[in-house]
PDB file of N, CA and C in Angstrom:
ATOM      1  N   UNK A   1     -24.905 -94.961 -74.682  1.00  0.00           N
ATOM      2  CA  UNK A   1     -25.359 -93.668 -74.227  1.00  0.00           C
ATOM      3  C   UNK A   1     -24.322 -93.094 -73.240  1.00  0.00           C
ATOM      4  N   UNK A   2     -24.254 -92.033 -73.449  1.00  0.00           N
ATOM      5  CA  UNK A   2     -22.747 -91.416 -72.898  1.00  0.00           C
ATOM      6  C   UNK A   2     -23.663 -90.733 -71.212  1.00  0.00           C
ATOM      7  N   UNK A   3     -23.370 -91.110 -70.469  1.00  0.00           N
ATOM      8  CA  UNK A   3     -23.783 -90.151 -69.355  1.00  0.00           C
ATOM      9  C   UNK A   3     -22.751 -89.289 -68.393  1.00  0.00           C
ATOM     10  N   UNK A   4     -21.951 -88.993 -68.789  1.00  0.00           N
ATOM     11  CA  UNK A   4     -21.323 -87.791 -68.522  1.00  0.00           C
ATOM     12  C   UNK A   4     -19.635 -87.901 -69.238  1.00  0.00           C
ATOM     13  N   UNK A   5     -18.991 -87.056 -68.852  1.00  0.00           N
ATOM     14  CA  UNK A   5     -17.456 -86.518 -68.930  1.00  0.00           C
ATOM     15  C   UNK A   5     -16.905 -86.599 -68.003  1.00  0.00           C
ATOM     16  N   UNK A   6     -15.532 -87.624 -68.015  1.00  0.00           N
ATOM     17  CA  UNK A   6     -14.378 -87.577 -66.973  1.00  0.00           C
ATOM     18  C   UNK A   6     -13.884 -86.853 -67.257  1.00  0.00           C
ATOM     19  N   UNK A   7     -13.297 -85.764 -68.367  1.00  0.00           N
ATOM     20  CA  UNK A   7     -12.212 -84.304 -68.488  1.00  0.00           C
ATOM     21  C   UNK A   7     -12.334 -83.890 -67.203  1.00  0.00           C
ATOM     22  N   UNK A   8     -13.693 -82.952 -66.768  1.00  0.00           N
ATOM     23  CA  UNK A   8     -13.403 -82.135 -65.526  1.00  0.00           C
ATOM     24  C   UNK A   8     -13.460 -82.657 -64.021  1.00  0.00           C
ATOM     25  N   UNK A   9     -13.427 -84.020 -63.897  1.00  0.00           N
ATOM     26  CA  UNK A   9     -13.041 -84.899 -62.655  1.00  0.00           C
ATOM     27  C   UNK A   9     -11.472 -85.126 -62.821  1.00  0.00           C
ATOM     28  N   UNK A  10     -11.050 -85.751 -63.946  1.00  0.00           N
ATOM     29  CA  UNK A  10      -9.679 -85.888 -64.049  1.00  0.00           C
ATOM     30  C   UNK A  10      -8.964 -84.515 -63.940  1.00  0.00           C
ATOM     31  N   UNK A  11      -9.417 -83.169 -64.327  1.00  0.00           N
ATOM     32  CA  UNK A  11      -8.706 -81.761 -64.493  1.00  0.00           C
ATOM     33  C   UNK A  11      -8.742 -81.755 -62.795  1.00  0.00           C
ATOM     34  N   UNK A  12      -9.720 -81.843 -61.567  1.00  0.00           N
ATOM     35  CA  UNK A  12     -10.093 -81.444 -60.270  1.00  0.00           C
ATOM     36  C   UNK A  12      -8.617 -82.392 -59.606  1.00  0.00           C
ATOM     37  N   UNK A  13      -9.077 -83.767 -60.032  1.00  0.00           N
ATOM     38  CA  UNK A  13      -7.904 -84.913 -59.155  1.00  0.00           C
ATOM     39  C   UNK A  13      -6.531 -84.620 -59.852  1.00  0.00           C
ATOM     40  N   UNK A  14      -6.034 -83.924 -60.443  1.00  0.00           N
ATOM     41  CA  UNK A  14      -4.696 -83.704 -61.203  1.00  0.00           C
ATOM     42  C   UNK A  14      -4.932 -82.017 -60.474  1.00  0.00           C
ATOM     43  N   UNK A  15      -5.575 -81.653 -60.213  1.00  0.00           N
ATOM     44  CA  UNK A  15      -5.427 -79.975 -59.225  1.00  0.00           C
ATOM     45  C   UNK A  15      -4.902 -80.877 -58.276  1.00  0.00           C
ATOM     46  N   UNK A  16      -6.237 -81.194 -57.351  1.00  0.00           N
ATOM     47  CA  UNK A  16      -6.044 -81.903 -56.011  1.00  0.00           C
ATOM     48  C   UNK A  16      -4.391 -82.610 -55.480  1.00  0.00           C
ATOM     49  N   UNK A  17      -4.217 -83.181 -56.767  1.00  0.00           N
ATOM     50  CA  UNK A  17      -2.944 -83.908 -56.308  1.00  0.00           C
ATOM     51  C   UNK A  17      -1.914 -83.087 -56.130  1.00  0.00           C
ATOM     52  N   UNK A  18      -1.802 -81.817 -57.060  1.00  0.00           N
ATOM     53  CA  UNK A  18      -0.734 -80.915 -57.243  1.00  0.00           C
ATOM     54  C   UNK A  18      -0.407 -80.018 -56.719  1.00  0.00           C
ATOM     55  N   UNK A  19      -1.504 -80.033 -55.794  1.00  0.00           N
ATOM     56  CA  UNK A  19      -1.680 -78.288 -55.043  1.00  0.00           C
ATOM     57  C   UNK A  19      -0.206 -78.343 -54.244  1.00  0.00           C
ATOM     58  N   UNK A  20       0.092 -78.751 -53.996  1.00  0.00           N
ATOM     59  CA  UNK A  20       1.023 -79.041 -52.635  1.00  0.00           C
ATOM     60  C   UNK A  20       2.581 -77.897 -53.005  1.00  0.00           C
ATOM     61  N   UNK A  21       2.364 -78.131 -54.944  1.00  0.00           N
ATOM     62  CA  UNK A  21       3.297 -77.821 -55.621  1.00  0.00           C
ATOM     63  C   UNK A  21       3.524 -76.422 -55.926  1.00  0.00           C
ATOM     64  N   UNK A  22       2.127 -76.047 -55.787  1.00  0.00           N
ATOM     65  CA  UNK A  22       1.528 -74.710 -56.733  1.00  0.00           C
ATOM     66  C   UNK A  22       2.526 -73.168 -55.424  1.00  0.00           C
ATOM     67  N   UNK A  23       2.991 -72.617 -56.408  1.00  0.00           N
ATOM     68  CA  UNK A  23       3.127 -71.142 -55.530  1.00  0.00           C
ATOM     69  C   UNK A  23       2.522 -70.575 -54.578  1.00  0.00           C
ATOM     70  N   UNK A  24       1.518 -70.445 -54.991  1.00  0.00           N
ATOM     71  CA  UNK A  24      -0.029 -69.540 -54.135  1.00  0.00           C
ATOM     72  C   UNK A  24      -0.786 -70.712 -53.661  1.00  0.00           C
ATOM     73  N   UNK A  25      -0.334 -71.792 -53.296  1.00  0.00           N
ATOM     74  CA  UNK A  25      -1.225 -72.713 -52.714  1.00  0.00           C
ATOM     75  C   UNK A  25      -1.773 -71.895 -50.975  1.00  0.00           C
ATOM     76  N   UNK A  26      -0.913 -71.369 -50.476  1.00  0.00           N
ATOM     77  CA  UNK A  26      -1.663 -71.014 -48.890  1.00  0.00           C
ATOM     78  C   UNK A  26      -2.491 -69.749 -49.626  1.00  0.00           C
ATOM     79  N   UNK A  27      -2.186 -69.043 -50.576  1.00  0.00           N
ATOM     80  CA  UNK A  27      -2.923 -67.537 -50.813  1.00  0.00           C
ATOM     81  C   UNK A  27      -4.366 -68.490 -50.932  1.00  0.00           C
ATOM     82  N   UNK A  28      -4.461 -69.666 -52.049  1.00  0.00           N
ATOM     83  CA  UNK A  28      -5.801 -70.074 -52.532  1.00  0.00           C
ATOM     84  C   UNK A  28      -6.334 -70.326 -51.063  1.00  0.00           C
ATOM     85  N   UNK A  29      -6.130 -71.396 -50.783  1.00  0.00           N
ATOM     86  CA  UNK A  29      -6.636 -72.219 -49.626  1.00  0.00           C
ATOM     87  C   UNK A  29      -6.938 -71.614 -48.651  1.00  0.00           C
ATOM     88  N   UNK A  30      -6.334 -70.481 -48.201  1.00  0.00           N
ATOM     89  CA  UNK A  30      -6.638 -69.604 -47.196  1.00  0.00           C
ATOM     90  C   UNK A  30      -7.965 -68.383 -47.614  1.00  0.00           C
ATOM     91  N   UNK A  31      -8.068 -68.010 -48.900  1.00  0.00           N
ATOM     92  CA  UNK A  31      -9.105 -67.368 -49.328  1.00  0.00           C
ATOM     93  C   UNK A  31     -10.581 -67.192 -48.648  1.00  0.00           C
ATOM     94  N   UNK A  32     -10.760 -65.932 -48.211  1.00  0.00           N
ATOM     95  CA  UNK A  32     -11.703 -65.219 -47.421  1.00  0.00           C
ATOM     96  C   UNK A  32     -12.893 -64.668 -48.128  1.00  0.00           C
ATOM     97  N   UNK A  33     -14.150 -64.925 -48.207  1.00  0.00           N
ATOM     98  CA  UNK A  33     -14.432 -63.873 -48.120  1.00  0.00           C
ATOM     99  C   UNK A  33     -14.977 -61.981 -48.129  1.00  0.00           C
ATOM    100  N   UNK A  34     -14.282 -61.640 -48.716  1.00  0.00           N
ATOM    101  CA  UNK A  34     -14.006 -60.210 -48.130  1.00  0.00           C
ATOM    102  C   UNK A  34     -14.420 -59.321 -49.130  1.00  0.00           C
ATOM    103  N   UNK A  35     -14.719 -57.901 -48.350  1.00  0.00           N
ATOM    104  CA  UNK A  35     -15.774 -56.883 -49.601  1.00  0.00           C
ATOM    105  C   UNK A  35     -13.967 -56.721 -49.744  1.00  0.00           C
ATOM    106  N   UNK A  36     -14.550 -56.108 -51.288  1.00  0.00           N
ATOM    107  CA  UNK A  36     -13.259 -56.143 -52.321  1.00  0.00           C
ATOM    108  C   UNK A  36     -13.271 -54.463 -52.400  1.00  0.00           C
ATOM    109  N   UNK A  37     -14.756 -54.002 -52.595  1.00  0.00           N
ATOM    110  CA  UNK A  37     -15.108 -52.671 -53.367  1.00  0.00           C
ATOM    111  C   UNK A  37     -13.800 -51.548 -52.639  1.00  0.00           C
ATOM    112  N   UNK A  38     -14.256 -51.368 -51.338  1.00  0.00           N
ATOM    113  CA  UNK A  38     -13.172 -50.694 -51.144  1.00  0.00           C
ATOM    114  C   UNK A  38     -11.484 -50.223 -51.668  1.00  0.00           C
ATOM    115  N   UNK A  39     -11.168 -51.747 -51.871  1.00  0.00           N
ATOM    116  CA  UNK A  39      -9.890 -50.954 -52.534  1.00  0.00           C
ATOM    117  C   UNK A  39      -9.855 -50.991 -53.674  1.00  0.00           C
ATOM    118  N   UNK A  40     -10.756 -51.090 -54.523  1.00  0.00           N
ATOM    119  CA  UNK A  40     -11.328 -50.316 -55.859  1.00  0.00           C
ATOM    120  C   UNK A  40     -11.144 -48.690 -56.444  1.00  0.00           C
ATOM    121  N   UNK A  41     -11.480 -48.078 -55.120  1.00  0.00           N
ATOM    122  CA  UNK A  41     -11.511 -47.110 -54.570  1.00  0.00           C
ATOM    123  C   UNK A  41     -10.709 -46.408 -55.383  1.00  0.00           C
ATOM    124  N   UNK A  42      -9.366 -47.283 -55.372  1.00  0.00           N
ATOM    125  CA  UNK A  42      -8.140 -46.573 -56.033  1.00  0.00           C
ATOM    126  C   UNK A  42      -7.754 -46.207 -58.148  1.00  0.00           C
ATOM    127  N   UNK A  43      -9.071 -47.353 -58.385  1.00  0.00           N
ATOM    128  CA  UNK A  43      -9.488 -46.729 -59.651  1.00  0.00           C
ATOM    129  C   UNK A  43     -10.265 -45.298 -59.989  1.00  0.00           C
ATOM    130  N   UNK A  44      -9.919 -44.766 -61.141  1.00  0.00           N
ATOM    131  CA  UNK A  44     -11.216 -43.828 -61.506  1.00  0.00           C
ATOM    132  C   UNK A  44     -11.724 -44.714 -63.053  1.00  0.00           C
ATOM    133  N   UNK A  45     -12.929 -45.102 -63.064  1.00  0.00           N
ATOM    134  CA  UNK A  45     -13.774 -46.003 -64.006  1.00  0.00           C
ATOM    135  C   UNK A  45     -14.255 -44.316 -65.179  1.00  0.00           C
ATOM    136  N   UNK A  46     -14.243 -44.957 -65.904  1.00  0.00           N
ATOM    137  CA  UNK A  46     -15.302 -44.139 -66.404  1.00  0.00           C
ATOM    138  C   UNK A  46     -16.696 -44.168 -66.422  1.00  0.00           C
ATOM    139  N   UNK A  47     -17.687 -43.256 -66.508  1.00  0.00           N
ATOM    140  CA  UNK A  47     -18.826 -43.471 -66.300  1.00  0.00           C
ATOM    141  C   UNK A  47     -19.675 -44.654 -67.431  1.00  0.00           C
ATOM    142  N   UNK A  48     -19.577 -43.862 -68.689  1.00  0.00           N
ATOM    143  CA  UNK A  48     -19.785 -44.889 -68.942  1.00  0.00           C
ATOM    144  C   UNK A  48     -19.361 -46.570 -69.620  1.00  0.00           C
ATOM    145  N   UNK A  49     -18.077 -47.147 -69.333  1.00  0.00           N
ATOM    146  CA  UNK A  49     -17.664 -48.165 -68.679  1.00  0.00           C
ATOM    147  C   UNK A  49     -18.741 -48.769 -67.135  1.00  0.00           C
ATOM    148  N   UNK A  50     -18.256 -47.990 -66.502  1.00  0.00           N
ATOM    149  CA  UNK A  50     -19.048 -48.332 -65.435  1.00  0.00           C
ATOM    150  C   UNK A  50     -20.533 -48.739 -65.562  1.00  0.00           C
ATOM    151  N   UNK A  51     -20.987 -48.348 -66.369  1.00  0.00           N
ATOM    152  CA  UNK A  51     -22.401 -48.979 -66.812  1.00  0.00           C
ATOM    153  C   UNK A  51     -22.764 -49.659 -67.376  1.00  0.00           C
ATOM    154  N   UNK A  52     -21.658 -50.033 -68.352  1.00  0.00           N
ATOM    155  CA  UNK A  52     -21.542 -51.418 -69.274  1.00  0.00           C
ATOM    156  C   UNK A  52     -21.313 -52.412 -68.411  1.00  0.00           C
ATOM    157  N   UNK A  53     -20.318 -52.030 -66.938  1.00  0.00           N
ATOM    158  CA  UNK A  53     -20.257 -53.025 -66.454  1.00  0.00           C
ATOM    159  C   UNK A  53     -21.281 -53.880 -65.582  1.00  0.00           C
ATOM    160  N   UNK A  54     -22.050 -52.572 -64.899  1.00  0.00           N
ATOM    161  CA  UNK A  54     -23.385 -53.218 -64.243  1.00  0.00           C
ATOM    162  C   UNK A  54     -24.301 -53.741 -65.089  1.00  0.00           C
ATOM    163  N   UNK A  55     -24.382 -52.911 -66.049  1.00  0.00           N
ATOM    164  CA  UNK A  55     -25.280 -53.524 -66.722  1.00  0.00           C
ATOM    165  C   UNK A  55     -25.563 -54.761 -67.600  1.00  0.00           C
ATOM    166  N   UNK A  56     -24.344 -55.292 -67.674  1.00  0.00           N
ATOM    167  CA  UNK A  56     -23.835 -56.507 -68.862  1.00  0.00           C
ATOM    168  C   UNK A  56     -23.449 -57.804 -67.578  1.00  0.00           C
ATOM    169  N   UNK A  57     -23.285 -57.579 -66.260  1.00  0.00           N
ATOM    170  CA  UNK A  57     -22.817 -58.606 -65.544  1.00  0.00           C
ATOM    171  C   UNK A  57     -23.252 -59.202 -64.367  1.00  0.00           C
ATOM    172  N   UNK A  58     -23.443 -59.851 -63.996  1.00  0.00           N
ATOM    173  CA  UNK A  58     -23.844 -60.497 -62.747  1.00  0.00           C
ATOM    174  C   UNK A  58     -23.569 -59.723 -61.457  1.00  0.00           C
ATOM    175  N   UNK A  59     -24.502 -59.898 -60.003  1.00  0.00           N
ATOM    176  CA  UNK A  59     -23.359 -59.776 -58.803  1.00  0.00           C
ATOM    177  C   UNK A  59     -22.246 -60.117 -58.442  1.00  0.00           C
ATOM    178  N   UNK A  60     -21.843 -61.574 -58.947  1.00  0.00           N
ATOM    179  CA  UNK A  60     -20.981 -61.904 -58.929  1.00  0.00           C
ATOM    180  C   UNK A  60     -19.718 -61.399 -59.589  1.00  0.00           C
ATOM    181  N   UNK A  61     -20.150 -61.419 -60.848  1.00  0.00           N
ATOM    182  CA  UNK A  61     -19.005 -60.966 -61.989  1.00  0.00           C
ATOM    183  C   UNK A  61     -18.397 -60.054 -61.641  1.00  0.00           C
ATOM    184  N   UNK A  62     -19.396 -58.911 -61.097  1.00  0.00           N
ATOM    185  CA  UNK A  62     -19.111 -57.219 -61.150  1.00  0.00           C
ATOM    186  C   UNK A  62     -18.011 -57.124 -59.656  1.00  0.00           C
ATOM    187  N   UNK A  63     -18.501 -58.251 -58.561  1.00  0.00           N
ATOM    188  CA  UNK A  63     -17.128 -58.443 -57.574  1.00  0.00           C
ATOM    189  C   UNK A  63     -16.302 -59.010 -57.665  1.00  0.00           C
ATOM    190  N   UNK A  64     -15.842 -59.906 -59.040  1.00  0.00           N
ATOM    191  CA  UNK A  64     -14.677 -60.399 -59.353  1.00  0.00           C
ATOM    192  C   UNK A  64     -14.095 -59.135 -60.221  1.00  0.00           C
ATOM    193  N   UNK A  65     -14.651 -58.889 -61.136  1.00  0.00           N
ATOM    194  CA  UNK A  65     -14.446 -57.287 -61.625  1.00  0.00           C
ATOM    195  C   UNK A  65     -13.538 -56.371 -60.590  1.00  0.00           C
ATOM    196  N   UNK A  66     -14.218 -56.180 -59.243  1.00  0.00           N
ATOM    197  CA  UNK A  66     -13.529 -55.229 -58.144  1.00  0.00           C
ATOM    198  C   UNK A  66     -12.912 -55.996 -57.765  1.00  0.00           C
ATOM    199  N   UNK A  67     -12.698 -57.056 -57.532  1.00  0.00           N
ATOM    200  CA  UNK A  67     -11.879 -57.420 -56.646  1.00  0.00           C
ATOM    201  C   UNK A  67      -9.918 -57.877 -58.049  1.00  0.00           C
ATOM    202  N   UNK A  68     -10.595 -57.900 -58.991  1.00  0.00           N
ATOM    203  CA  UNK A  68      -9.667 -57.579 -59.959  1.00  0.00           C
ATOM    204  C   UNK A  68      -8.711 -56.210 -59.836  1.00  0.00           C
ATOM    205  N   UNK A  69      -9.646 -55.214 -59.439  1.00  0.00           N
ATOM    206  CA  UNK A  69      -8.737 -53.824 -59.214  1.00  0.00           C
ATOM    207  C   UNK A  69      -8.040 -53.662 -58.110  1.00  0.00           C
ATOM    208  N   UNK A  70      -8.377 -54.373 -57.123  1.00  0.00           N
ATOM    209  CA  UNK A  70      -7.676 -54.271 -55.677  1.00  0.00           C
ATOM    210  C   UNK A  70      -5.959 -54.223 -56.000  1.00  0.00           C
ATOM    211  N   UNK A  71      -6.037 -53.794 -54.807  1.00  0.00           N
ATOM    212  CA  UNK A  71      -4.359 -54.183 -54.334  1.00  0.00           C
ATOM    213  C   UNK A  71      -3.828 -55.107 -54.744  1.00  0.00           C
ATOM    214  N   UNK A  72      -4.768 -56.680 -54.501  1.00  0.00           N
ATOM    215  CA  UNK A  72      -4.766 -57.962 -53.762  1.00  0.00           C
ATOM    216  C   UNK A  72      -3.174 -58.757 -55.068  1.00  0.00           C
ATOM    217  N   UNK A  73      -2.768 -59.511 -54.952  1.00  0.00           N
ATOM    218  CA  UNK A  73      -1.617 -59.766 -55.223  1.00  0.00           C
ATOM    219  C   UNK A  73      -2.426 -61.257 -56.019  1.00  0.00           C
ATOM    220  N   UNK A  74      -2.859 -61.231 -55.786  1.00  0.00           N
ATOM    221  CA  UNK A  74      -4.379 -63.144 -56.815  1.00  0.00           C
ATOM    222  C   UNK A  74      -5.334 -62.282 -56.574  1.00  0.00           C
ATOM    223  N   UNK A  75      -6.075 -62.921 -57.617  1.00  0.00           N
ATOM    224  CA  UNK A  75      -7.543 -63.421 -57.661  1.00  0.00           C
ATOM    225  C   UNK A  75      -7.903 -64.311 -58.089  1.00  0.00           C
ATOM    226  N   UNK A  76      -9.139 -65.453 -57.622  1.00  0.00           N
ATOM    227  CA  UNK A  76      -8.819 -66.649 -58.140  1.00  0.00           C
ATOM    228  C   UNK A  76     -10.004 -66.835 -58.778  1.00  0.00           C
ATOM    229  N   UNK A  77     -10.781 -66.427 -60.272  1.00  0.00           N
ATOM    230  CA  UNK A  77     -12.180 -66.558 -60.998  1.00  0.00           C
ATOM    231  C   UNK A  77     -12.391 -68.350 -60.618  1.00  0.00           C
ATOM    232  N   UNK A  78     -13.369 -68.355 -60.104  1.00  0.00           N
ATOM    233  CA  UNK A  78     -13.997 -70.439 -60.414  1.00  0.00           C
ATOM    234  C   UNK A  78     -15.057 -70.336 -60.288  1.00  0.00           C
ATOM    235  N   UNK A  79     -15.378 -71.163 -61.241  1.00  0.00           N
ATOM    236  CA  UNK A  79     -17.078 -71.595 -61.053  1.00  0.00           C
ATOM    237  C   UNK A  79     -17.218 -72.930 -62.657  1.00  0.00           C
ATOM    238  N   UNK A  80     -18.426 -73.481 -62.347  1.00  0.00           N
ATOM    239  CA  UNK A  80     -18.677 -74.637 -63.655  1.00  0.00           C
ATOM    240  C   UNK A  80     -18.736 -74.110 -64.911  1.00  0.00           C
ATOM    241  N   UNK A  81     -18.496 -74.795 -65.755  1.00  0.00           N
ATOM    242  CA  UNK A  81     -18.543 -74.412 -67.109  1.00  0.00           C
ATOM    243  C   UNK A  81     -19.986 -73.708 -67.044  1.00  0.00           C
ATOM    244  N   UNK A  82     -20.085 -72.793 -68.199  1.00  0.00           N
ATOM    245  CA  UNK A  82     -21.264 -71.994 -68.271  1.00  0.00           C
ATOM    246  C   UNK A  82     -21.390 -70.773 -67.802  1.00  0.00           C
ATOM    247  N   UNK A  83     -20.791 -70.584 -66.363  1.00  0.00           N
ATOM    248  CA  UNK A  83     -20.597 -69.267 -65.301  1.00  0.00           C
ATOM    249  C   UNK A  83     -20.226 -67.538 -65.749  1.00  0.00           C
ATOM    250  N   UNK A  84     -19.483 -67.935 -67.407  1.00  0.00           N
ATOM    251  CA  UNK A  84     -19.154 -66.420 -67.235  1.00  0.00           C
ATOM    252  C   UNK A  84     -17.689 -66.343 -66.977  1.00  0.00           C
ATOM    253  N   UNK A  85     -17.136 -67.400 -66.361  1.00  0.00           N
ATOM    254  CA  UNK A  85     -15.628 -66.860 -66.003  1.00  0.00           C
ATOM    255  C   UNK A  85     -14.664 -66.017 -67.101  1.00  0.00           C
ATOM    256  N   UNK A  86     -14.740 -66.685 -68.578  1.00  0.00           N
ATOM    257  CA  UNK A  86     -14.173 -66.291 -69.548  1.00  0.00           C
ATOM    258  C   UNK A  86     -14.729 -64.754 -69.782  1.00  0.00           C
ATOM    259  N   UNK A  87     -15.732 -64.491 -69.450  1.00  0.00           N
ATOM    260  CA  UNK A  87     -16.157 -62.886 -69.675  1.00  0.00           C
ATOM    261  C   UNK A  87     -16.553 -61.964 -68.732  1.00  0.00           C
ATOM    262  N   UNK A  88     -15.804 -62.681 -67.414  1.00  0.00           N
ATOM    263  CA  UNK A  88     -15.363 -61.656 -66.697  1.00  0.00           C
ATOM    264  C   UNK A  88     -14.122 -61.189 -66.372  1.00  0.00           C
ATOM    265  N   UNK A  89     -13.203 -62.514 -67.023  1.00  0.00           N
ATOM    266  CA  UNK A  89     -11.682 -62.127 -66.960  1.00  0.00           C
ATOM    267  C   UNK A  89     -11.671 -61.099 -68.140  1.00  0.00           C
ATOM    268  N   UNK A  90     -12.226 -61.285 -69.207  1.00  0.00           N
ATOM    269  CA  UNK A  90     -12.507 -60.169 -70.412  1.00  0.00           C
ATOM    270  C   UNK A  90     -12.897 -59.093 -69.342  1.00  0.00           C
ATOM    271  N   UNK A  91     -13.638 -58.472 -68.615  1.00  0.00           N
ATOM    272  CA  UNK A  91     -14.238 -57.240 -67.977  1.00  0.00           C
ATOM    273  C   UNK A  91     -13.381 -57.049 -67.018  1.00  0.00           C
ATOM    274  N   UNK A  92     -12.436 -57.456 -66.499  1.00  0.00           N
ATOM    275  CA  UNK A  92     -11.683 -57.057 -65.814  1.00  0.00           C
ATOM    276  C   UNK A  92     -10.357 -56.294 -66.660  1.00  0.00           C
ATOM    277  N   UNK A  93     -10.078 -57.503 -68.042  1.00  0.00           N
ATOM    278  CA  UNK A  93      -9.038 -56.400 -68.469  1.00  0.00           C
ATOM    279  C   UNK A  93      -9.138 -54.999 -69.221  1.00  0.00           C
ATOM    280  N   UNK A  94     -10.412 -55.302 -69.510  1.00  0.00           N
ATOM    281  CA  UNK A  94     -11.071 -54.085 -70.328  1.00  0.00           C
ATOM    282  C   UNK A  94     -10.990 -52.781 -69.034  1.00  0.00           C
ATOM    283  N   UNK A  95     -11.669 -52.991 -68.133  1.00  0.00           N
ATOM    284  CA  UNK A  95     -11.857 -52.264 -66.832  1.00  0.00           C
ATOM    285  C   UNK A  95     -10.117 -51.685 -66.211  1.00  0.00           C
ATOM    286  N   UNK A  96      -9.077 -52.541 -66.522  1.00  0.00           N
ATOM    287  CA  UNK A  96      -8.080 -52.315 -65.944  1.00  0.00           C
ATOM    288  C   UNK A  96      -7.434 -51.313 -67.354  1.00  0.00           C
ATOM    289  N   UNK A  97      -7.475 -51.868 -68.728  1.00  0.00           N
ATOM    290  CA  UNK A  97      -7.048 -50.998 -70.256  1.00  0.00           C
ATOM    291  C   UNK A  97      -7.678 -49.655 -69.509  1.00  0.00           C
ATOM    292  N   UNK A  98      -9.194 -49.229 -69.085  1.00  0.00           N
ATOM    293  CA  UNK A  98      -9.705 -48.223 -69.455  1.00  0.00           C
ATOM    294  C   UNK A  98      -9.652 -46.953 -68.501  1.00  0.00           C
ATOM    295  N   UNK A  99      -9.600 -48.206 -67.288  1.00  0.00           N
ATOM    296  CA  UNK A  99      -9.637 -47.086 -65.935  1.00  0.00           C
ATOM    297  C   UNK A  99      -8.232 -46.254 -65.517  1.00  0.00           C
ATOM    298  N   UNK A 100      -8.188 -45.618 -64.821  1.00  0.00           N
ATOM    299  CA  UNK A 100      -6.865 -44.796 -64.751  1.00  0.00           C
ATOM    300  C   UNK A 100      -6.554 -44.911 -62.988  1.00  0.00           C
ATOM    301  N   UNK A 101      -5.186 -45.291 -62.944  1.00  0.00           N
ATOM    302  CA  UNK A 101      -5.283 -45.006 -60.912  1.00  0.00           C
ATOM    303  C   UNK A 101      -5.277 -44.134 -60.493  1.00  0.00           C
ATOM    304  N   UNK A 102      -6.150 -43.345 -59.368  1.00  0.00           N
ATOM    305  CA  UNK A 102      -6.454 -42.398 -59.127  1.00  0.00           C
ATOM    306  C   UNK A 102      -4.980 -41.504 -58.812  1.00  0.00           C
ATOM    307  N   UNK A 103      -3.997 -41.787 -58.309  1.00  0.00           N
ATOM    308  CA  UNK A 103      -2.634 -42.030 -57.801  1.00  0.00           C
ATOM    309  C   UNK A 103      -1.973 -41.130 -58.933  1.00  0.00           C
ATOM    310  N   UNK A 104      -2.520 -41.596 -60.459  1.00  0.00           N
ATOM    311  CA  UNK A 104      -1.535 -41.245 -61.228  1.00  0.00           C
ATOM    312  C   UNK A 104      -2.093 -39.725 -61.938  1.00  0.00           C
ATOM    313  N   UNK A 105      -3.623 -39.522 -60.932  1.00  0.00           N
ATOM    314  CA  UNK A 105      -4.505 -38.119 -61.552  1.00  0.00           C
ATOM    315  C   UNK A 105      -4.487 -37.078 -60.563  1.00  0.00           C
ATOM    316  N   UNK A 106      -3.764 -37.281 -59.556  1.00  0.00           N
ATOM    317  CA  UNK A 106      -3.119 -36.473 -58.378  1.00  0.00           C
ATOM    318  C   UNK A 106      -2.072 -35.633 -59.255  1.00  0.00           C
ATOM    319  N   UNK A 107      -2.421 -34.456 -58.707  1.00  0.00           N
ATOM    320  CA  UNK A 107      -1.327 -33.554 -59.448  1.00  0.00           C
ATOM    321  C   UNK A 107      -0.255 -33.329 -57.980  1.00  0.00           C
TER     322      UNK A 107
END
């Protein structure tokens, strides 16, 4: 009788060991936090996009979503298998294909 999977313990201790290596290791590790919406700001969504997005996604999702549009230079999606991550990185690029920067609707 099988009672669980070493894959995602061995995937964590092969992170763990490597971090040291990784580029953005202080961006991760240092990670705050922080309302995202604001610099969202700088999208224009369409309306209805924007409703597919509330309406199809979690609290969570919909602030990895914004925090996808930010400024921010990372974002780092995690959570356990099951969470959604794979279809909110989908809603973010859809959201980024559709939306326009406000920047570029300035005449």
């Amino acid at each position: 009788m099988q009672m669980c999977n070493l894959s995602t313990i061995a995937r964590e201790y092969v992170a763990i060991k490597t971090i040291s290596n990784l580029l953005f290791k202080d961006l991760i590790l240092n990670a705050g936090g922080e309302d995202f919406g604001i610099e969202a700001a700088g999208w224009k969504i369409p309306l209805p996009l924007d409703k597919h997005v509330k309406d199809n996604f979690n609290q969570y999702q919909h602030e990895a979503i914004t925090a996808g549009l930010s400024s921010k230079a990372f974002v780092l999606i995690q959570g356990p298998p099951g969470t959604g991550k794979t279809q909110t990185i989908l809603g973010i690029l859809s959201t980024i294909l559709h939306a326009t920067p406000t920047r570029v609707q300035s005449k």
